[in-house]
N, C-alpha and C. Protein backbone atom coordinates (compact mmCIF):
# COMPACT_ATOMS: atom_id res chain seq x y z
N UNK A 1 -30.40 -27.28 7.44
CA UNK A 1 -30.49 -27.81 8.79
C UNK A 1 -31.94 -27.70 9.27
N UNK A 2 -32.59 -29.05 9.71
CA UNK A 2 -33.53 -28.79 10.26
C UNK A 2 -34.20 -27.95 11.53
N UNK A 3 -35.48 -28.15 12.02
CA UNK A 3 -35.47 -27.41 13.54
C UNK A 3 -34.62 -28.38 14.60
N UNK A 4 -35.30 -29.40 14.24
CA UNK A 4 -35.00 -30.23 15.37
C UNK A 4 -33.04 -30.28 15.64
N UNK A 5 -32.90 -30.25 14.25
CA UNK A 5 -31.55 -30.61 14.34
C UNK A 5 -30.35 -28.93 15.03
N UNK A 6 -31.41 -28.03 14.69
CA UNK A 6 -30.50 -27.11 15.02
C UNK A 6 -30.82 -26.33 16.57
N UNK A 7 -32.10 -27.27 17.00
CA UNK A 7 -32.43 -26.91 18.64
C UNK A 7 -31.24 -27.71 19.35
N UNK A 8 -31.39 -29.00 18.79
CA UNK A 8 -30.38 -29.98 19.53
C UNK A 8 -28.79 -29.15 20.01
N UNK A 9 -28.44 -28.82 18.47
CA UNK A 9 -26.92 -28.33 18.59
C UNK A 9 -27.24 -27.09 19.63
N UNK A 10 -28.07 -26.25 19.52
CA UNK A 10 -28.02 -25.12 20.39
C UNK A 10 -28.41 -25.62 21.81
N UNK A 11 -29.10 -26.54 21.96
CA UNK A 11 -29.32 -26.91 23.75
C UNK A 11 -27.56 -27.66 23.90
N UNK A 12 -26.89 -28.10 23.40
CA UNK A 12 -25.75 -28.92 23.53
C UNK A 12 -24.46 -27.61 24.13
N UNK A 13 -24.42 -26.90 22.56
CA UNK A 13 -23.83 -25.64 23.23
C UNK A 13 -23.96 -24.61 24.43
N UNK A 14 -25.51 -24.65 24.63
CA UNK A 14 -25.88 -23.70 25.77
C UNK A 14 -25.47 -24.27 27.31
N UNK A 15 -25.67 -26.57 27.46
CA UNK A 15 -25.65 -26.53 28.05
C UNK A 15 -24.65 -26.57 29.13
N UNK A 16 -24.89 -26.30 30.60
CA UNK A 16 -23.62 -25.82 31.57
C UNK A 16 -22.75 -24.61 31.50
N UNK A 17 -23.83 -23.41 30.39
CA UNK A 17 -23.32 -22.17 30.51
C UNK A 17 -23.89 -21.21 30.80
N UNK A 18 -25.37 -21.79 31.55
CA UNK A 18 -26.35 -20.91 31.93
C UNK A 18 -27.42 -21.70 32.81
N UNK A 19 -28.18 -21.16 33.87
CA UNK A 19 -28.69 -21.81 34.58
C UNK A 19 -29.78 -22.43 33.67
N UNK A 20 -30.57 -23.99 34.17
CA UNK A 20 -31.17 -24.71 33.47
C UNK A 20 -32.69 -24.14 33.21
N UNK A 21 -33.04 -23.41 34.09
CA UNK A 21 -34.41 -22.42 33.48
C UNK A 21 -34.56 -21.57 32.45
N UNK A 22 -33.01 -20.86 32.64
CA UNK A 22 -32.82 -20.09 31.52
C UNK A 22 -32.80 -20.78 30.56
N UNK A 23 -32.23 -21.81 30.03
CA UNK A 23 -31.97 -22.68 28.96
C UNK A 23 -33.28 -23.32 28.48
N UNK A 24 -34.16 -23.46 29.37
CA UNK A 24 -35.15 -24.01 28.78
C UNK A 24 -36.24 -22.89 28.11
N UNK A 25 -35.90 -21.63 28.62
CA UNK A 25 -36.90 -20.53 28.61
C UNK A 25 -36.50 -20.28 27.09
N UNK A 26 -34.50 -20.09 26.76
CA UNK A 26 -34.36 -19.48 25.38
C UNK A 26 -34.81 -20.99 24.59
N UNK A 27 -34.49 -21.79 24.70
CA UNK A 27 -34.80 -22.97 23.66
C UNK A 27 -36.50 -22.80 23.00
N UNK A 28 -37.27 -22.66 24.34
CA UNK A 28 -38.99 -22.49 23.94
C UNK A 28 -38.90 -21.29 22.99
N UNK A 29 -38.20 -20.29 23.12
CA UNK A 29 -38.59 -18.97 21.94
C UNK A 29 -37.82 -19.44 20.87
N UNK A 30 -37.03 -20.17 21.20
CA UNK A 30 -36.29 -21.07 19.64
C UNK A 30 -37.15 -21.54 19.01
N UNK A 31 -37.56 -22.41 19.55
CA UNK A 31 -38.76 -23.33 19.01
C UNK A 31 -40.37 -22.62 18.73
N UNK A 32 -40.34 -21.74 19.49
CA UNK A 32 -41.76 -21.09 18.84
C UNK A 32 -41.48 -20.29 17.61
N UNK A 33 -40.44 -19.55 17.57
CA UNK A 33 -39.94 -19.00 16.29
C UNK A 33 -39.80 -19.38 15.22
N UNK A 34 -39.17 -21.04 15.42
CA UNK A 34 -39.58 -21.62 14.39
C UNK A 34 -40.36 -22.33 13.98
N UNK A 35 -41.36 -22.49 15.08
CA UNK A 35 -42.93 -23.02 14.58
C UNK A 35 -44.06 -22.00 14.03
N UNK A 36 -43.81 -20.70 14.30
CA UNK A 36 -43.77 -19.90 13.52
C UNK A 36 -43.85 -19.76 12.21
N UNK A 37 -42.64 -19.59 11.72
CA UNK A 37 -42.04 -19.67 10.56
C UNK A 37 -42.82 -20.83 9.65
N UNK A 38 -43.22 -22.43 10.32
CA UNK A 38 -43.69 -23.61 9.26
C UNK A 38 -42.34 -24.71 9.40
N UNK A 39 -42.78 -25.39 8.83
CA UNK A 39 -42.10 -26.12 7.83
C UNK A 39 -41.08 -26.06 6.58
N UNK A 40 -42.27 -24.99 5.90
CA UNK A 40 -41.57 -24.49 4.54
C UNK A 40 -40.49 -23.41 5.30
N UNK A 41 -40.04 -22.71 6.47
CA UNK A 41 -39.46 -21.73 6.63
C UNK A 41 -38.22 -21.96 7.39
N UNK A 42 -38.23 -23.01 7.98
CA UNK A 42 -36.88 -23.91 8.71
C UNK A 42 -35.92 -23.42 8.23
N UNK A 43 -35.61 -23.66 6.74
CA UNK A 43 -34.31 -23.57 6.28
C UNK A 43 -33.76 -21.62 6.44
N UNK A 44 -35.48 -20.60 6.09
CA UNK A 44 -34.77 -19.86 6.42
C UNK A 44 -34.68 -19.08 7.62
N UNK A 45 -35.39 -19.44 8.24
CA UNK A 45 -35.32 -18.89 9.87
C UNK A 45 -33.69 -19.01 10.39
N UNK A 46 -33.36 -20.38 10.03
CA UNK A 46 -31.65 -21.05 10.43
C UNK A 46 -30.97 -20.35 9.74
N UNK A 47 -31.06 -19.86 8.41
CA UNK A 47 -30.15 -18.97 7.87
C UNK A 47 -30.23 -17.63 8.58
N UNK A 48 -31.31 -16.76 8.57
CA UNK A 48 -31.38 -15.90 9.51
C UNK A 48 -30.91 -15.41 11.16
N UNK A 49 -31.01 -16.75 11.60
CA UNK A 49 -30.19 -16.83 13.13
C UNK A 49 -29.14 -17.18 12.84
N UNK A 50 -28.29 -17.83 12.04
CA UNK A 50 -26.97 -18.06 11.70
C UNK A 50 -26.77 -19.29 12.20
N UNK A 51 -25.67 -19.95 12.29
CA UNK A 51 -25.26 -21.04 12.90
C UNK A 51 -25.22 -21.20 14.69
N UNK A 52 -25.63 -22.20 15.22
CA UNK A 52 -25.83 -22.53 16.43
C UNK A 52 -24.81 -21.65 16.91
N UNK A 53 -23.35 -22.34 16.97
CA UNK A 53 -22.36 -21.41 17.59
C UNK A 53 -22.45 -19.89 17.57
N UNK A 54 -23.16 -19.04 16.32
CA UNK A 54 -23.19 -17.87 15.85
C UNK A 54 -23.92 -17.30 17.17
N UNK A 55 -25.21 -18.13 16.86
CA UNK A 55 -26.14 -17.74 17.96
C UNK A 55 -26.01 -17.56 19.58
N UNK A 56 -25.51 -18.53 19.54
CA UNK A 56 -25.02 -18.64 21.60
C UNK A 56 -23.40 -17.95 21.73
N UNK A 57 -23.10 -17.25 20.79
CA UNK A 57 -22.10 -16.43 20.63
C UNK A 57 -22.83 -14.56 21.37
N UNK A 58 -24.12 -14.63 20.33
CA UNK A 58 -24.91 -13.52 20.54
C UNK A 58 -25.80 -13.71 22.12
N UNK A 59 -25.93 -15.20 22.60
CA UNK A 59 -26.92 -15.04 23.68
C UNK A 59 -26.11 -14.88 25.18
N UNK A 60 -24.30 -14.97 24.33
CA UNK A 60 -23.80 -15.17 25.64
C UNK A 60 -23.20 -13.39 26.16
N UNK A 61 -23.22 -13.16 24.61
CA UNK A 61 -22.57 -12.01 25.15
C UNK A 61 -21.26 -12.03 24.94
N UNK A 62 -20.53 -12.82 24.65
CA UNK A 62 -19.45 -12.89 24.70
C UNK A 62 -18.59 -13.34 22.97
N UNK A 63 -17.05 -13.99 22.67
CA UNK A 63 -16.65 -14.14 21.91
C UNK A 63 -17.27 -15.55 21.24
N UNK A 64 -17.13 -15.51 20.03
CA UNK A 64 -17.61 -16.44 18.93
C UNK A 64 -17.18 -17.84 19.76
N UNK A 65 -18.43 -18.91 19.65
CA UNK A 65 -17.86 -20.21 20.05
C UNK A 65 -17.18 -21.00 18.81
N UNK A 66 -16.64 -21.63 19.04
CA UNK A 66 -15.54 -22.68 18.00
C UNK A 66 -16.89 -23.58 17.44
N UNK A 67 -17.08 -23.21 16.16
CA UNK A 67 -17.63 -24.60 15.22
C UNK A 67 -17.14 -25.35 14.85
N UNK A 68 -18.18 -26.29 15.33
CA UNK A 68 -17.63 -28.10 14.95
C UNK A 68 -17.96 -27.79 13.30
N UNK A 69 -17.05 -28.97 12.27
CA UNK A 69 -17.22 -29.01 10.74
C UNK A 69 -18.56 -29.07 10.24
N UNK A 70 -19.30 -29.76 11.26
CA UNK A 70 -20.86 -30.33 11.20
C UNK A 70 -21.82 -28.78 10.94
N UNK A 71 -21.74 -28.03 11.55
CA UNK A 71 -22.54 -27.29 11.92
C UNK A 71 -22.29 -26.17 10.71
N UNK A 72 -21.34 -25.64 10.39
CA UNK A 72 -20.55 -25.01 8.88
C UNK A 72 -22.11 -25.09 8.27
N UNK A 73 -22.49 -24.50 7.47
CA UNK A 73 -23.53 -24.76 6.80
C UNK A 73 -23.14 -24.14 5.21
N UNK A 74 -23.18 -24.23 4.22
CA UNK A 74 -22.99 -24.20 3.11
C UNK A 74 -23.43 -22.48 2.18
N UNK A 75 -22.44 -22.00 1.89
CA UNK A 75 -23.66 -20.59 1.97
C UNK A 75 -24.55 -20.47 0.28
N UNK A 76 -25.72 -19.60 0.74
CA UNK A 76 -27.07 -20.16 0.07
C UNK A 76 -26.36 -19.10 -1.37
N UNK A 77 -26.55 -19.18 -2.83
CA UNK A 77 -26.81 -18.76 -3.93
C UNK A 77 -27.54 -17.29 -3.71
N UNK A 78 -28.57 -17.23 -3.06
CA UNK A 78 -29.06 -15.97 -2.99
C UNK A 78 -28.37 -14.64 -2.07
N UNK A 79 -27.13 -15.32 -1.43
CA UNK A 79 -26.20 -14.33 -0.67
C UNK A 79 -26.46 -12.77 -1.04
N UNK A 80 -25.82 -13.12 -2.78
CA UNK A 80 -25.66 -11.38 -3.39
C UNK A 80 -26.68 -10.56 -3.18
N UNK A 81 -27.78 -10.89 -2.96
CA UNK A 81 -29.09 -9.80 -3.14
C UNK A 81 -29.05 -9.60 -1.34
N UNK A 82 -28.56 -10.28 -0.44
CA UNK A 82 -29.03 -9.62 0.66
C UNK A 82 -27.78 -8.68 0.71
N UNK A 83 -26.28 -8.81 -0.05
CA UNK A 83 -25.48 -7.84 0.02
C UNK A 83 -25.51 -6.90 -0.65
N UNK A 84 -26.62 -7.00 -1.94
CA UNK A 84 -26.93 -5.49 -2.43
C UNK A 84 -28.09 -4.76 -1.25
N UNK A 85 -29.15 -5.33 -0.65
CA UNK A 85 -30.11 -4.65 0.42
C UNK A 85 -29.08 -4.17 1.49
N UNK A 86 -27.98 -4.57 2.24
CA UNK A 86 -27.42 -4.58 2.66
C UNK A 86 -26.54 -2.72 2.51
N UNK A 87 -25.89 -3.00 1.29
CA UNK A 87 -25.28 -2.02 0.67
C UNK A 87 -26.66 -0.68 0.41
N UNK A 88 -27.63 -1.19 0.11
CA UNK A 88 -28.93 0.04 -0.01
C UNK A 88 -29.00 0.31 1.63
N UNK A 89 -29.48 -0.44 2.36
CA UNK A 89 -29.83 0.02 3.63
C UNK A 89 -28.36 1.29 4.15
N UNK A 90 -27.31 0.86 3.86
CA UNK A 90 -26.16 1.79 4.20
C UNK A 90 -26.54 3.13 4.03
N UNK A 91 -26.55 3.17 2.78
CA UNK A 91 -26.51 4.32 2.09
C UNK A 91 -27.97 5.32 2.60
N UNK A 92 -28.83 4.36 2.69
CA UNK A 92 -29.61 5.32 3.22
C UNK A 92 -30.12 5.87 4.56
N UNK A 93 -29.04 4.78 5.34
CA UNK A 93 -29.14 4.92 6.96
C UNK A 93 -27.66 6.52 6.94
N UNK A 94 -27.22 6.56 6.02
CA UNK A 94 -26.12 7.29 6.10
C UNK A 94 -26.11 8.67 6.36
N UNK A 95 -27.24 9.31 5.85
CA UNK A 95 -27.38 10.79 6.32
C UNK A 95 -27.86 11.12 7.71
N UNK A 96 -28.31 9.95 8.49
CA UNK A 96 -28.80 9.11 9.80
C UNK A 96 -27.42 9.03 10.11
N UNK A 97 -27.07 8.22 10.46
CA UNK A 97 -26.02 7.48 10.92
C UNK A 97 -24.40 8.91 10.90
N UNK A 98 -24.38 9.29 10.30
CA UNK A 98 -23.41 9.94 10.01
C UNK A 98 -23.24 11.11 11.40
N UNK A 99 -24.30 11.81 11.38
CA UNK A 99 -24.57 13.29 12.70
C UNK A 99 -24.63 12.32 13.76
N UNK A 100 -24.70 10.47 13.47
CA UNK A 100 -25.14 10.72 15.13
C UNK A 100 -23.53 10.12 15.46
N UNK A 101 -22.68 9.71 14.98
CA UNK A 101 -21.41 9.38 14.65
C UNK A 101 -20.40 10.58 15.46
N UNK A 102 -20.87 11.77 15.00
CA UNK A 102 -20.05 13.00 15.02
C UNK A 102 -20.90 13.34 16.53
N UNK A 103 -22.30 12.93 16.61
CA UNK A 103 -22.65 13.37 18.10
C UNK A 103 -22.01 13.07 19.08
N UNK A 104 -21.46 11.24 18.79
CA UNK A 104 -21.17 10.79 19.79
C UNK A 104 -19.62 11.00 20.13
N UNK A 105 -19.06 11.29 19.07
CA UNK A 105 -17.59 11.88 19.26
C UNK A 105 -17.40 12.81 19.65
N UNK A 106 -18.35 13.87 19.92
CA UNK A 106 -18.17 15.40 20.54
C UNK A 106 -18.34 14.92 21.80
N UNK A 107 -19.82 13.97 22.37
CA UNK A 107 -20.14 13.89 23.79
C UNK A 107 -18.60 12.97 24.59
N UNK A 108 -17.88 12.27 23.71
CA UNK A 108 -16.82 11.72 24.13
C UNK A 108 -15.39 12.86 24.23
N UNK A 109 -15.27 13.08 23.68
CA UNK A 109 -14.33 15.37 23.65
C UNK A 109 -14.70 15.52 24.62
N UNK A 110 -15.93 16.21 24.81
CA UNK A 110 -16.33 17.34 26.26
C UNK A 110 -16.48 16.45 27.43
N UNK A 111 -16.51 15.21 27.20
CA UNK A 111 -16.30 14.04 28.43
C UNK A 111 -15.13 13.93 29.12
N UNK A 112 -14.24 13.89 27.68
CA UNK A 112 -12.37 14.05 28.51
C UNK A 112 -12.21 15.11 28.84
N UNK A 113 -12.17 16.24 27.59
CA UNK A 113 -11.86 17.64 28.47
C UNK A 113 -12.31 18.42 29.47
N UNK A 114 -14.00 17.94 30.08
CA UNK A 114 -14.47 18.11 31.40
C UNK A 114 -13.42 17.62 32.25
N UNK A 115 -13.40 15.92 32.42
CA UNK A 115 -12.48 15.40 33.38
C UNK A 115 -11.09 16.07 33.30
N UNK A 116 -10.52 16.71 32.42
CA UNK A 116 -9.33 17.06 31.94
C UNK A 116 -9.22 18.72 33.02
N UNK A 117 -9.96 19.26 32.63
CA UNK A 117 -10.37 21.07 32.93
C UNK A 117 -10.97 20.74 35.06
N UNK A 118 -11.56 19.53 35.31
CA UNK A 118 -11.90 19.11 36.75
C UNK A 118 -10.68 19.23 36.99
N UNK A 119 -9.48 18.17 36.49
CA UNK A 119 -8.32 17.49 37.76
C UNK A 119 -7.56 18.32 37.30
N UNK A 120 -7.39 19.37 36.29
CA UNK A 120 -6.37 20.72 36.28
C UNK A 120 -6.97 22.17 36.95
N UNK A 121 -8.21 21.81 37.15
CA UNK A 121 -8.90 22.60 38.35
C UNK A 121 -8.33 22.61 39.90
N UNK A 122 -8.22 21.49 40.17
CA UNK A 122 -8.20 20.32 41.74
C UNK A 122 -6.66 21.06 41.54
N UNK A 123 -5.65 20.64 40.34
CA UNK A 123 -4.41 20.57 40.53
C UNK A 123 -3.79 21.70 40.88
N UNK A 124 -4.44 23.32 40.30
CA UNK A 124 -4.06 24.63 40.51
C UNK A 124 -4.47 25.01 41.56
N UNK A 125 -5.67 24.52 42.11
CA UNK A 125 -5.79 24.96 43.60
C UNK A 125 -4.95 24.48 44.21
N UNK A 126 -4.56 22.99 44.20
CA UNK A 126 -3.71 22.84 45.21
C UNK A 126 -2.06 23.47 45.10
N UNK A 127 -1.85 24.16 44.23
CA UNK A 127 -0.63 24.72 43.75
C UNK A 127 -0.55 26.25 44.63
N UNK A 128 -1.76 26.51 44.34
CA UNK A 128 -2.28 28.02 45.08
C UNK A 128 -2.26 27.96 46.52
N UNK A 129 -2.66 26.89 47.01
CA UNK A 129 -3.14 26.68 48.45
C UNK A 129 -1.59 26.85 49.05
N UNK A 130 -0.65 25.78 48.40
CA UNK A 130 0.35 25.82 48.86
C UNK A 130 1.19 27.27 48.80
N UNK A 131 0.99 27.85 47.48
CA UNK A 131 1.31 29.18 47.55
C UNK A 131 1.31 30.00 48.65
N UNK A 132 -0.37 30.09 49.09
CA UNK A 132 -0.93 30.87 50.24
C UNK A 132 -0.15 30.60 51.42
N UNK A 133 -0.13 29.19 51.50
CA UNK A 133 0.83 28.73 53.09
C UNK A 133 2.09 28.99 52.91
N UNK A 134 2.68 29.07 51.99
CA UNK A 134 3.90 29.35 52.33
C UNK A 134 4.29 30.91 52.32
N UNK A 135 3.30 32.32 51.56
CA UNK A 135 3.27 33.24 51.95
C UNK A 135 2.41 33.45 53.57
N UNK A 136 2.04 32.67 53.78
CA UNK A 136 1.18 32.53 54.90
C UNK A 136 2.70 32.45 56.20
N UNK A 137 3.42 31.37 56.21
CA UNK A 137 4.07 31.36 57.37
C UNK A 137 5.29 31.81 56.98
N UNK A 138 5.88 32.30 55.90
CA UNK A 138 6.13 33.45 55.97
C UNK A 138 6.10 34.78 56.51
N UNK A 139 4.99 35.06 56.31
CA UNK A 139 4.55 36.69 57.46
C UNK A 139 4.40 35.91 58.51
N UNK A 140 4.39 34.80 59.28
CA UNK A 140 4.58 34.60 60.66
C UNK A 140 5.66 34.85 60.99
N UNK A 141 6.69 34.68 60.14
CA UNK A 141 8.08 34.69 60.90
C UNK A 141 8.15 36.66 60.50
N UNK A 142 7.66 37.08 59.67
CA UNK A 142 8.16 38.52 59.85
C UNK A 142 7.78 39.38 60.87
N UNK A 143 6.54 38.93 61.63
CA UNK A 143 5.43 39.27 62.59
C UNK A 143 6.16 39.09 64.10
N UNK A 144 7.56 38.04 63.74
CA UNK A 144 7.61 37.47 65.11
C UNK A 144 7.81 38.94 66.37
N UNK A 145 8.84 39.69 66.34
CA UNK A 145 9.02 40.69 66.52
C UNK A 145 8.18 41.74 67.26
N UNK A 146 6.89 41.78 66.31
CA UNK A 146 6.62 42.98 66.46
C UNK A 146 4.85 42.44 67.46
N UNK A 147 4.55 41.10 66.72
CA UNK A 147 3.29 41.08 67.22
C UNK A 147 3.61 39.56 68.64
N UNK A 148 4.59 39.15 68.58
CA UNK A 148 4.62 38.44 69.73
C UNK A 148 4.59 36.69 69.07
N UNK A 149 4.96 35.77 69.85
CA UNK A 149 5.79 34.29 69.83
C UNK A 149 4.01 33.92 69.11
N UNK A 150 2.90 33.90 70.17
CA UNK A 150 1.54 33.30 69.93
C UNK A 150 1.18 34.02 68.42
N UNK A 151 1.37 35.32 67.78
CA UNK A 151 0.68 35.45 66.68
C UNK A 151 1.61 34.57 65.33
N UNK A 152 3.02 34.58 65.67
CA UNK A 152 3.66 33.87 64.70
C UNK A 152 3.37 32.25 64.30
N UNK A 153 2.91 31.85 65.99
CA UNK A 153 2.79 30.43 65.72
C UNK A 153 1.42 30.24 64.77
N UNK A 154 0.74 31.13 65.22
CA UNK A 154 -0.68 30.92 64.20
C UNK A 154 -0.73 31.04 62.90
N UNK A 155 0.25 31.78 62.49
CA UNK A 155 0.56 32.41 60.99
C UNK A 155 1.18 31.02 60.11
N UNK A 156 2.30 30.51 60.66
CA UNK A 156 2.83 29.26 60.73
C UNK A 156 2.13 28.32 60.67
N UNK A 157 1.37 28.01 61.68
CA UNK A 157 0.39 27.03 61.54
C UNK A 157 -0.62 26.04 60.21
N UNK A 158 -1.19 28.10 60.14
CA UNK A 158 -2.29 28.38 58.99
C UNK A 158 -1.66 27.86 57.62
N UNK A 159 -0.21 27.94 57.61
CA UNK A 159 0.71 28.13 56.39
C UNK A 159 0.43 26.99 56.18
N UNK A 160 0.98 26.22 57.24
CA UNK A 160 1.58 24.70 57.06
C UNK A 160 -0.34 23.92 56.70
N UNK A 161 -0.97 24.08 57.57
CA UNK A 161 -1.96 23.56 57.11
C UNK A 161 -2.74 23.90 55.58
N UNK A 162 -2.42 25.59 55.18
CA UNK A 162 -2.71 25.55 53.68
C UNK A 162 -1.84 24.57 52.86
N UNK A 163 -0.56 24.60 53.09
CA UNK A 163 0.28 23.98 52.23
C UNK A 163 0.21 22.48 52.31
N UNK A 164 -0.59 21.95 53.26
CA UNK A 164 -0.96 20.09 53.69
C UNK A 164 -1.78 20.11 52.54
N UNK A 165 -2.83 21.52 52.83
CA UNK A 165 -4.63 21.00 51.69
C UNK A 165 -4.22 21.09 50.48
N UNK A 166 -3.13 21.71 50.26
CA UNK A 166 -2.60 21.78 48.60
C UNK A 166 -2.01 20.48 48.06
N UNK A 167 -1.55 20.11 49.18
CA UNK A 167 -0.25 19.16 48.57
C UNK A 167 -1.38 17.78 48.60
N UNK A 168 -2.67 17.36 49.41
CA UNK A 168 -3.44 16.23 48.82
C UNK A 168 -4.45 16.65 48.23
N UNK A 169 -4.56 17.79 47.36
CA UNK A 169 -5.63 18.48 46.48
C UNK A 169 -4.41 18.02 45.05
N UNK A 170 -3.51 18.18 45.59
CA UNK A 170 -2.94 17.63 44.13
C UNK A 170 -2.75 16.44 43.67
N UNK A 171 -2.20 15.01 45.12
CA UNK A 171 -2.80 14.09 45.35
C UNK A 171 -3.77 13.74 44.85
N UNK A 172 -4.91 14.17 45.33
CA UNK A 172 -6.05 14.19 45.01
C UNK A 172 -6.30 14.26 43.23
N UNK A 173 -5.81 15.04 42.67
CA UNK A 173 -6.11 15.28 41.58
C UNK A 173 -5.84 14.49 40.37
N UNK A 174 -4.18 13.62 41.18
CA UNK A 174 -3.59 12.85 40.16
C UNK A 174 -4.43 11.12 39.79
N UNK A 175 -5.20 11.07 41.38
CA UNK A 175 -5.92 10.03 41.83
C UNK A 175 -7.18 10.01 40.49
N UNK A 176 -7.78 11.21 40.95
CA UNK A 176 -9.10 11.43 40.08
C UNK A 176 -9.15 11.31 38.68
N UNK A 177 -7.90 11.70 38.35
CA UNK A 177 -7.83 11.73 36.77
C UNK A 177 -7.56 10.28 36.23
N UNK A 178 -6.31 9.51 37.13
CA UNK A 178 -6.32 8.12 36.82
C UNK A 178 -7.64 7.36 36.89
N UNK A 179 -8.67 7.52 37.90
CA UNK A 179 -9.75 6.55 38.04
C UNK A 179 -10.82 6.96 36.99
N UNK A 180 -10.97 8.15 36.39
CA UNK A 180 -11.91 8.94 35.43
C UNK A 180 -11.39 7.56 34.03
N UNK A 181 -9.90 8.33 34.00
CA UNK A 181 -9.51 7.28 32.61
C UNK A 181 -9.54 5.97 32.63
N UNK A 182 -9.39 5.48 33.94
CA UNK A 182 -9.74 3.67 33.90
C UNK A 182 -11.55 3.45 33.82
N UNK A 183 -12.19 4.28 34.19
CA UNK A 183 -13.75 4.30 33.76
C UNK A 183 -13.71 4.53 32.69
N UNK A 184 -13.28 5.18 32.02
CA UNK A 184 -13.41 5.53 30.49
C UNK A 184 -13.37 4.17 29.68
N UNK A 185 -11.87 3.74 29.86
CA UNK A 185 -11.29 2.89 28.97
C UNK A 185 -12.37 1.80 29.10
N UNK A 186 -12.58 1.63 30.47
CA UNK A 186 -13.54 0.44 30.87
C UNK A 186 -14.46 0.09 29.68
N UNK A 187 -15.65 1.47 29.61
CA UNK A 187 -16.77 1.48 29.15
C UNK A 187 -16.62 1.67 27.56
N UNK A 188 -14.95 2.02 27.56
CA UNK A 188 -14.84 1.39 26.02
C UNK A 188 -14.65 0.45 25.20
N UNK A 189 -14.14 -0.47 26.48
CA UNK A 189 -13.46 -2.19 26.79
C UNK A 189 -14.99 -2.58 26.43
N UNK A 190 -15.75 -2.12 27.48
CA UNK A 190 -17.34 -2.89 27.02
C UNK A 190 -18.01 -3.12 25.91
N UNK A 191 -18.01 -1.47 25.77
CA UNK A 191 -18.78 -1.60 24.17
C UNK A 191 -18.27 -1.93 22.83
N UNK A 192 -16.76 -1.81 23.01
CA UNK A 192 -16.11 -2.99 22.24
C UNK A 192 -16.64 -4.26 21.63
N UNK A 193 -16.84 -4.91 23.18
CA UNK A 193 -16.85 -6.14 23.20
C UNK A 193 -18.71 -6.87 22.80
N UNK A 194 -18.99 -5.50 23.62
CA UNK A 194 -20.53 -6.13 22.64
C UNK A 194 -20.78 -5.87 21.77
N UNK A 195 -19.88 -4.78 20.97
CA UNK A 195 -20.49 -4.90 19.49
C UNK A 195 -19.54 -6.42 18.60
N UNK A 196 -18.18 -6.79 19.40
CA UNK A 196 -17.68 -7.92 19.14
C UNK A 196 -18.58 -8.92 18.63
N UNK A 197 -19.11 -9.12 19.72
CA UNK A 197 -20.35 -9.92 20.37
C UNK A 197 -21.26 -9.69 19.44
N UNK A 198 -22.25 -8.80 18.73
CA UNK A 198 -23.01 -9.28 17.63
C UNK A 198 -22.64 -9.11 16.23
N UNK A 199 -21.48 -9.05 16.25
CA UNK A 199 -21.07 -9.05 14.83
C UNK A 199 -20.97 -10.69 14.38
């Protein structure tokens, strides 16, 4: 595929999916890239960026666009050697790649079980609180007697209002933990999708 021929398909695909400055801005680094490259390098610059659709797949961010039959390009004889570099680069990104693998799975652990150890924090206080109030207006009513109608009502009071802060501390808690895990999932939904996105 030539330049010309494979700017065309990519301004066709891009256009009406991005404002028209933008479109003209990525097309110019298209085209300088592959003026760049020559003449003699067309064919592999295009192999290198992949197929039009491939490409505005990667610029959109989003899922693979549908290739037309046209655009299919034929794959080159020299495939195997970039899948043996391919297979070398692994292996030696691997003693790399491996700790930071296990890094990122620990920082994702102490991420949940923080949020986990927070809203079972939130949840025992409010278990306690209520505890307190209800030993709380409790001794109001044992008090009534001896210390008079005004000290019971206060005892009572105190109860009922510990046992309110408990009961939306637990509220509270069930809230926090649901919105923690819909952030979570979110930002796993994301990075999902952009590694979707340049594969």
């Amino acid at each position: 595929m030539t330049r010309d021929e494979y700017l065309a398909q990519l301004r066709a695909l891009l256009t009406g999916r991005m404002p028209p400055d933008e479109l003209d801005r990525i097309l110019t680094y298209y085209a300088e890239y592959f003026a760049e490259a020559g003449p003699a390098g067309e064919a592999r610059v295009a192999q290198e960026l992949g197929t039009p659709a491939e490409l505005v797949s990667r610029i959109l961010g989003a899922k693979r666009v549908r290739e037309t039959p046209a655009e299919r390009t034929p794959p080159h004889r020299g495939s195997g050697n970039s899948s043996l570099w391919k297979a070398l680069l692994a292996i030696c990104a691997a003693p790399i790649a491996g700790p930071l693998i296990l890094a990122a799975a620990a920082v994702v652990v102490v991420l949940v079980l923080a949020v986990v150890c927070v809203v079972a924090g939130i949840a025992i206080g409010g278990v306690v609180a209520i505890g307190v109030g209800i030993v709380t207006a409790w001794s109001g009513f044992s008090v009534l007697f001896s210390a008079g109608m005004s000290t019971m009502m206060f005892f009572c009071g105190m109860g009922m209002l510990s046992s309110g802060v408990g009961l939306l501390m637990i509220a509270g808690s069930f809230a926090l933990c649901g919105l923690c895990f819909r952030a979570m999932a979110g930002a796993v939904n994301r990075w999902l999708l952009r590694r979707e996105a340049r594969v």
